[in-house]
N, C-alpha and C. Protein backbone atom coordinates (compact mmCIF):
# COMPACT_ATOMS: atom_id res chain seq x y z
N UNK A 1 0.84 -1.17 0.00
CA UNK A 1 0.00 0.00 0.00
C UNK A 1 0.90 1.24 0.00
N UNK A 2 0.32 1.84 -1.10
CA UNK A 2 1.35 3.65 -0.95
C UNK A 2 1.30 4.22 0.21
N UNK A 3 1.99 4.90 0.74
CA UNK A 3 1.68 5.89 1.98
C UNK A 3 1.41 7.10 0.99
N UNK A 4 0.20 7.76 1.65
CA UNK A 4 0.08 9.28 1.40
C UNK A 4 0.61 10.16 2.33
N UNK A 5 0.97 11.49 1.25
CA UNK A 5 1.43 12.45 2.33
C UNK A 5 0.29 13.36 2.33
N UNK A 6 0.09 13.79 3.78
CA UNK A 6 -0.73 14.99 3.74
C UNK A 6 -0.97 16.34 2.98
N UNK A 7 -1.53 16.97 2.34
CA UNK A 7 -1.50 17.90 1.43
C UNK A 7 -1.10 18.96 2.62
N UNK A 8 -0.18 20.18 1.85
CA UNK A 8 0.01 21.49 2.63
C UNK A 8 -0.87 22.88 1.97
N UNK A 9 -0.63 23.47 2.54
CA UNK A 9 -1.15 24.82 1.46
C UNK A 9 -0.28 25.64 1.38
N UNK A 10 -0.03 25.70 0.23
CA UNK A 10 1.26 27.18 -0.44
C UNK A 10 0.55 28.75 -0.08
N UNK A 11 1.25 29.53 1.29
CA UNK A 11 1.12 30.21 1.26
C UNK A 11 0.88 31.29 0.04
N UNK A 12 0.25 32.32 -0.11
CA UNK A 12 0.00 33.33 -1.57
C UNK A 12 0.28 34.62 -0.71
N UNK A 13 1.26 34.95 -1.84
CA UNK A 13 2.08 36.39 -1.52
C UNK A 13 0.96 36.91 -2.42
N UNK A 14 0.11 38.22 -1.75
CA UNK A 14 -0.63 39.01 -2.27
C UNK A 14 0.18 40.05 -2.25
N UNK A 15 1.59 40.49 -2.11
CA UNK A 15 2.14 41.90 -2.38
C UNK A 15 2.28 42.47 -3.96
N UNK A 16 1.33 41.26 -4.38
CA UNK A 16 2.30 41.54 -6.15
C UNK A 16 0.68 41.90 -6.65
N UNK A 17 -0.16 41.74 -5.99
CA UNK A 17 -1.64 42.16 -7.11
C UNK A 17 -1.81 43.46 -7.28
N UNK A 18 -1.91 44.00 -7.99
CA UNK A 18 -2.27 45.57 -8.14
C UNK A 18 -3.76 45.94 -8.68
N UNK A 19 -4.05 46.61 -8.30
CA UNK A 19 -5.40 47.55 -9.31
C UNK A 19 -5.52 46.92 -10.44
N UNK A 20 -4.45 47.37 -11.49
CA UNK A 20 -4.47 46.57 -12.64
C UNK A 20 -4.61 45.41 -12.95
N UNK A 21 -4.63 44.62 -12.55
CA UNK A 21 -4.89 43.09 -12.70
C UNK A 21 -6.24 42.64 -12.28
N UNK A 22 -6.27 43.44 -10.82
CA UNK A 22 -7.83 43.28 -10.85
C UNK A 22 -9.13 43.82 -11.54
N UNK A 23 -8.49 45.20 -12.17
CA UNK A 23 -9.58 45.89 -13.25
C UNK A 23 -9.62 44.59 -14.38
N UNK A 24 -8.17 43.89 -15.09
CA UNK A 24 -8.15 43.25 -15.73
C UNK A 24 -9.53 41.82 -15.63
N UNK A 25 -9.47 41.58 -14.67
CA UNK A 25 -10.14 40.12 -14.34
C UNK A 25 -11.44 41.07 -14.22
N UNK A 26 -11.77 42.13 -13.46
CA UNK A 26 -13.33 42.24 -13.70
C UNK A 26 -13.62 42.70 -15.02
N UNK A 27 -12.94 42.80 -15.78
CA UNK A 27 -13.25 43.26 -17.34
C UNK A 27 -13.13 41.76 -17.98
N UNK A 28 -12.93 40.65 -17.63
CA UNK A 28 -12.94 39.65 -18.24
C UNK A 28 -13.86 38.97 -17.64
N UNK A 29 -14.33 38.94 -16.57
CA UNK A 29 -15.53 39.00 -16.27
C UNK A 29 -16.94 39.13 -16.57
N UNK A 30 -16.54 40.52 -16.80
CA UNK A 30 -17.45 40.92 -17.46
C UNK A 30 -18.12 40.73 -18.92
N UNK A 31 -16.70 40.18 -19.80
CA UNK A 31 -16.56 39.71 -20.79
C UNK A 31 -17.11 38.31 -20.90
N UNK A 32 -16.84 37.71 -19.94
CA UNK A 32 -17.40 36.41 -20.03
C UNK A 32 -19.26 35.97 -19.74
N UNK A 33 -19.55 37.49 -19.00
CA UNK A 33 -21.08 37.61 -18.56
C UNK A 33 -21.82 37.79 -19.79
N UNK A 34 -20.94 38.94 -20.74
CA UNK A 34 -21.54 39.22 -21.42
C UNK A 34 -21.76 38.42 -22.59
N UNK A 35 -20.56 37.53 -23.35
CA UNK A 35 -20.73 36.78 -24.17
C UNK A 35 -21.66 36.09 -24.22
N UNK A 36 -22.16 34.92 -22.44
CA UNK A 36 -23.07 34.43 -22.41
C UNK A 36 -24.76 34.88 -22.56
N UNK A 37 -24.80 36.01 -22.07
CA UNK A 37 -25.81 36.72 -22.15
C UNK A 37 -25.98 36.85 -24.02
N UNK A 38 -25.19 37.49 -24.76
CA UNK A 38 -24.88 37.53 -26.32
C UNK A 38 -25.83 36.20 -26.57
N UNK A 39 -25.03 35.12 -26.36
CA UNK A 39 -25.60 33.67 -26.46
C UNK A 39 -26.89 33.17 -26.45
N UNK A 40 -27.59 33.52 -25.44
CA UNK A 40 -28.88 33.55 -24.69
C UNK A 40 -29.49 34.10 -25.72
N UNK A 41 -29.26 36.17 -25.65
CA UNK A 41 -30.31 36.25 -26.72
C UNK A 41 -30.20 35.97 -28.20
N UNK A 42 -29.27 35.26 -28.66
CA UNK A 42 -29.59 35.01 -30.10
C UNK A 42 -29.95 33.45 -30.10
N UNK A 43 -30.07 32.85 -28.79
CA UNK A 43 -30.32 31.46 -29.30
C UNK A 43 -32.38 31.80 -28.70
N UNK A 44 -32.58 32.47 -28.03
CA UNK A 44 -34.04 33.47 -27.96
C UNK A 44 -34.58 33.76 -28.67
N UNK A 45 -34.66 34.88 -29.39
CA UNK A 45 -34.87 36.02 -30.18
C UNK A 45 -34.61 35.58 -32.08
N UNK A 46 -33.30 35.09 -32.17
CA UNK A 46 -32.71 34.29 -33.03
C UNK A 46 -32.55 35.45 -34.17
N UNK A 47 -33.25 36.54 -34.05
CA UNK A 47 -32.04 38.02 -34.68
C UNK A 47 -32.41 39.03 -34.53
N UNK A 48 -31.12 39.83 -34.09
CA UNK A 48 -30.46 40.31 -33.66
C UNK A 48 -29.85 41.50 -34.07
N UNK A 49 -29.83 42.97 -33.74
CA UNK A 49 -28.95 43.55 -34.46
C UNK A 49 -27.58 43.99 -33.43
N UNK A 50 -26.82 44.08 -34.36
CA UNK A 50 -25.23 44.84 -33.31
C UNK A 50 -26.27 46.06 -32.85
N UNK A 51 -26.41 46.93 -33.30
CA UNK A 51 -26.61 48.33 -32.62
C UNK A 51 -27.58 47.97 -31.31
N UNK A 52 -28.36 46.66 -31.53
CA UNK A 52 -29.43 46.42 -30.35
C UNK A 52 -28.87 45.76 -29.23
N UNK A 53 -28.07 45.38 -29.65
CA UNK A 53 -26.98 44.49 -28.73
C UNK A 53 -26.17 45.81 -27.62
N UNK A 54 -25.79 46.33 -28.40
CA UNK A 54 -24.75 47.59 -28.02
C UNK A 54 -25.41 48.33 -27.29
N UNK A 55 -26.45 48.44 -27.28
CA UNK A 55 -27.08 49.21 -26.28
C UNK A 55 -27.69 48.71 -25.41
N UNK A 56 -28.04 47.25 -25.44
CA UNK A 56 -28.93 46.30 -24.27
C UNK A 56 -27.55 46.10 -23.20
N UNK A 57 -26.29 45.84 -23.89
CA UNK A 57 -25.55 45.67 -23.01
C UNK A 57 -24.14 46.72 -22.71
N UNK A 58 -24.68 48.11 -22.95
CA UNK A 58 -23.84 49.13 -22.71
C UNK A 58 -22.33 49.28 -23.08
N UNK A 59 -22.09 49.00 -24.60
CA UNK A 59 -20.80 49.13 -25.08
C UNK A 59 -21.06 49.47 -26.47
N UNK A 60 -20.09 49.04 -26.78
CA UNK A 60 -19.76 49.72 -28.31
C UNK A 60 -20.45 48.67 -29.22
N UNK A 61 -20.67 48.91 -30.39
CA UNK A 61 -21.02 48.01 -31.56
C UNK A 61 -19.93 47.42 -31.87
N UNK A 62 -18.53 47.98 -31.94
CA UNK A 62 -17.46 47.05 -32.64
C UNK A 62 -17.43 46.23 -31.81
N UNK A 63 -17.54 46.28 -30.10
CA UNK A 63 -17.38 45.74 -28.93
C UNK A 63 -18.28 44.20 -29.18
N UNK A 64 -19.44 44.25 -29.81
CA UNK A 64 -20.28 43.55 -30.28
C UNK A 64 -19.52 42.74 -31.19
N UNK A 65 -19.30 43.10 -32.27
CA UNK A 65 -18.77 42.35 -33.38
C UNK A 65 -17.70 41.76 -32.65
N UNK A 66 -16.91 42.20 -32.00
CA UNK A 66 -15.98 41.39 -31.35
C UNK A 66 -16.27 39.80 -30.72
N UNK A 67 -17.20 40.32 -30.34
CA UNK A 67 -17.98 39.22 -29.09
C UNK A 67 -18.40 38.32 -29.99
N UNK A 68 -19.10 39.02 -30.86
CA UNK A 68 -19.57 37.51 -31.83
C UNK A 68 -18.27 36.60 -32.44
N UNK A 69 -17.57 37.60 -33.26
CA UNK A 69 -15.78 36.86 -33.83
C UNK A 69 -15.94 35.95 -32.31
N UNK A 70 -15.47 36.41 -31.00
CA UNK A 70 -14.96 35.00 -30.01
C UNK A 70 -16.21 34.01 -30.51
N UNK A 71 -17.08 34.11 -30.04
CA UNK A 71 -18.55 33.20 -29.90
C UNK A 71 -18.45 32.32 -31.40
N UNK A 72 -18.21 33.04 -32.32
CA UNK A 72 -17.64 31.89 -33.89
C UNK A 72 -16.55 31.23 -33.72
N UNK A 73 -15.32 31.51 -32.80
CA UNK A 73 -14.27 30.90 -33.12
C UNK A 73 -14.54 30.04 -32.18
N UNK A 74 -15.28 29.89 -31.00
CA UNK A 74 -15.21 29.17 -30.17
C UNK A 74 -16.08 27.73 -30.57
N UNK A 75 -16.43 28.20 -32.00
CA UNK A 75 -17.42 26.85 -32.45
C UNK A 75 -19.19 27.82 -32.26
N UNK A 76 -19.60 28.49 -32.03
CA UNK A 76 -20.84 28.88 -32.00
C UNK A 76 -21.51 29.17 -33.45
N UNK A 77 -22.51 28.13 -33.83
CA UNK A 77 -22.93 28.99 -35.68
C UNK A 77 -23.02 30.04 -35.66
N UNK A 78 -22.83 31.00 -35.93
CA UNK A 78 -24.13 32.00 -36.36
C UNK A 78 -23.78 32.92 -37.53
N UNK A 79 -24.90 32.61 -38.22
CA UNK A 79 -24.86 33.57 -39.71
C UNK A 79 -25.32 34.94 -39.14
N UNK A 80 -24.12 35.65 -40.15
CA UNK A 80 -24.35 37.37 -40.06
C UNK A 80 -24.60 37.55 -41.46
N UNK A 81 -25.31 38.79 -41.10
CA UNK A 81 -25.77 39.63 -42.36
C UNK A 81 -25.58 41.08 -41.92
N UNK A 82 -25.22 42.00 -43.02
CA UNK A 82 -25.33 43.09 -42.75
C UNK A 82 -26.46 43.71 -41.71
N UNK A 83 -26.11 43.97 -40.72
CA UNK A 83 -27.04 44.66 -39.70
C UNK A 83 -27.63 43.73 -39.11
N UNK A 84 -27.23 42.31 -39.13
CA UNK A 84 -28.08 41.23 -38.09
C UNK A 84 -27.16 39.72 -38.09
N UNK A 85 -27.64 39.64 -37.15
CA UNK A 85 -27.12 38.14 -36.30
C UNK A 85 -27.99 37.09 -36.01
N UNK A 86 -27.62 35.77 -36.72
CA UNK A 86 -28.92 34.56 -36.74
C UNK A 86 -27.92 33.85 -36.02
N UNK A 87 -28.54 32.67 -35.27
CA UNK A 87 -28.36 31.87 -34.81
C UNK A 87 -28.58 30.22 -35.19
């Protein structure tokens, strides 16, 4: 029979986190809320415009198009058309 060793816990030096890193993670965060939400309403609604998007979820339209590019590369269908998003 193996002997186990007891697990320890690695102290965490928090002297190194700054502001920045944490703005970073709540902006990816946020990024990640929002994609899903993106998700939701086009698998809902099933279309969609950027400009309606951009304003339901308080950013930019390119900010939009962005979100969709991840959501396609990640494997998600969705046909675009000028001024709309199918699912």
């Amino acid at each position: 029979m193996a002997s186990t060793k007891p697990l320890s816990l690695i102290p965490l030096d928090l002297t190194n986190i700054d502001s920045q890193n944490i703005k970073m993670n709540n902006n990816n965060t946020k990024r990640l809320s929002r994609l899903t939400a993106i998700l939701t309403q086009l698998q809902t609604k099933r279309l969609l415009t950027a400009t309606n998007l951009a304003d339901k979820f308080n950013v930019s339209v390119r900010t939009i198009y962005r979100d969709i590019r991840a959501l396609e590369q990640a494997g998600v269908p969705i046909i675009t058309e000028e001024g709309k998003a199918i699912l």
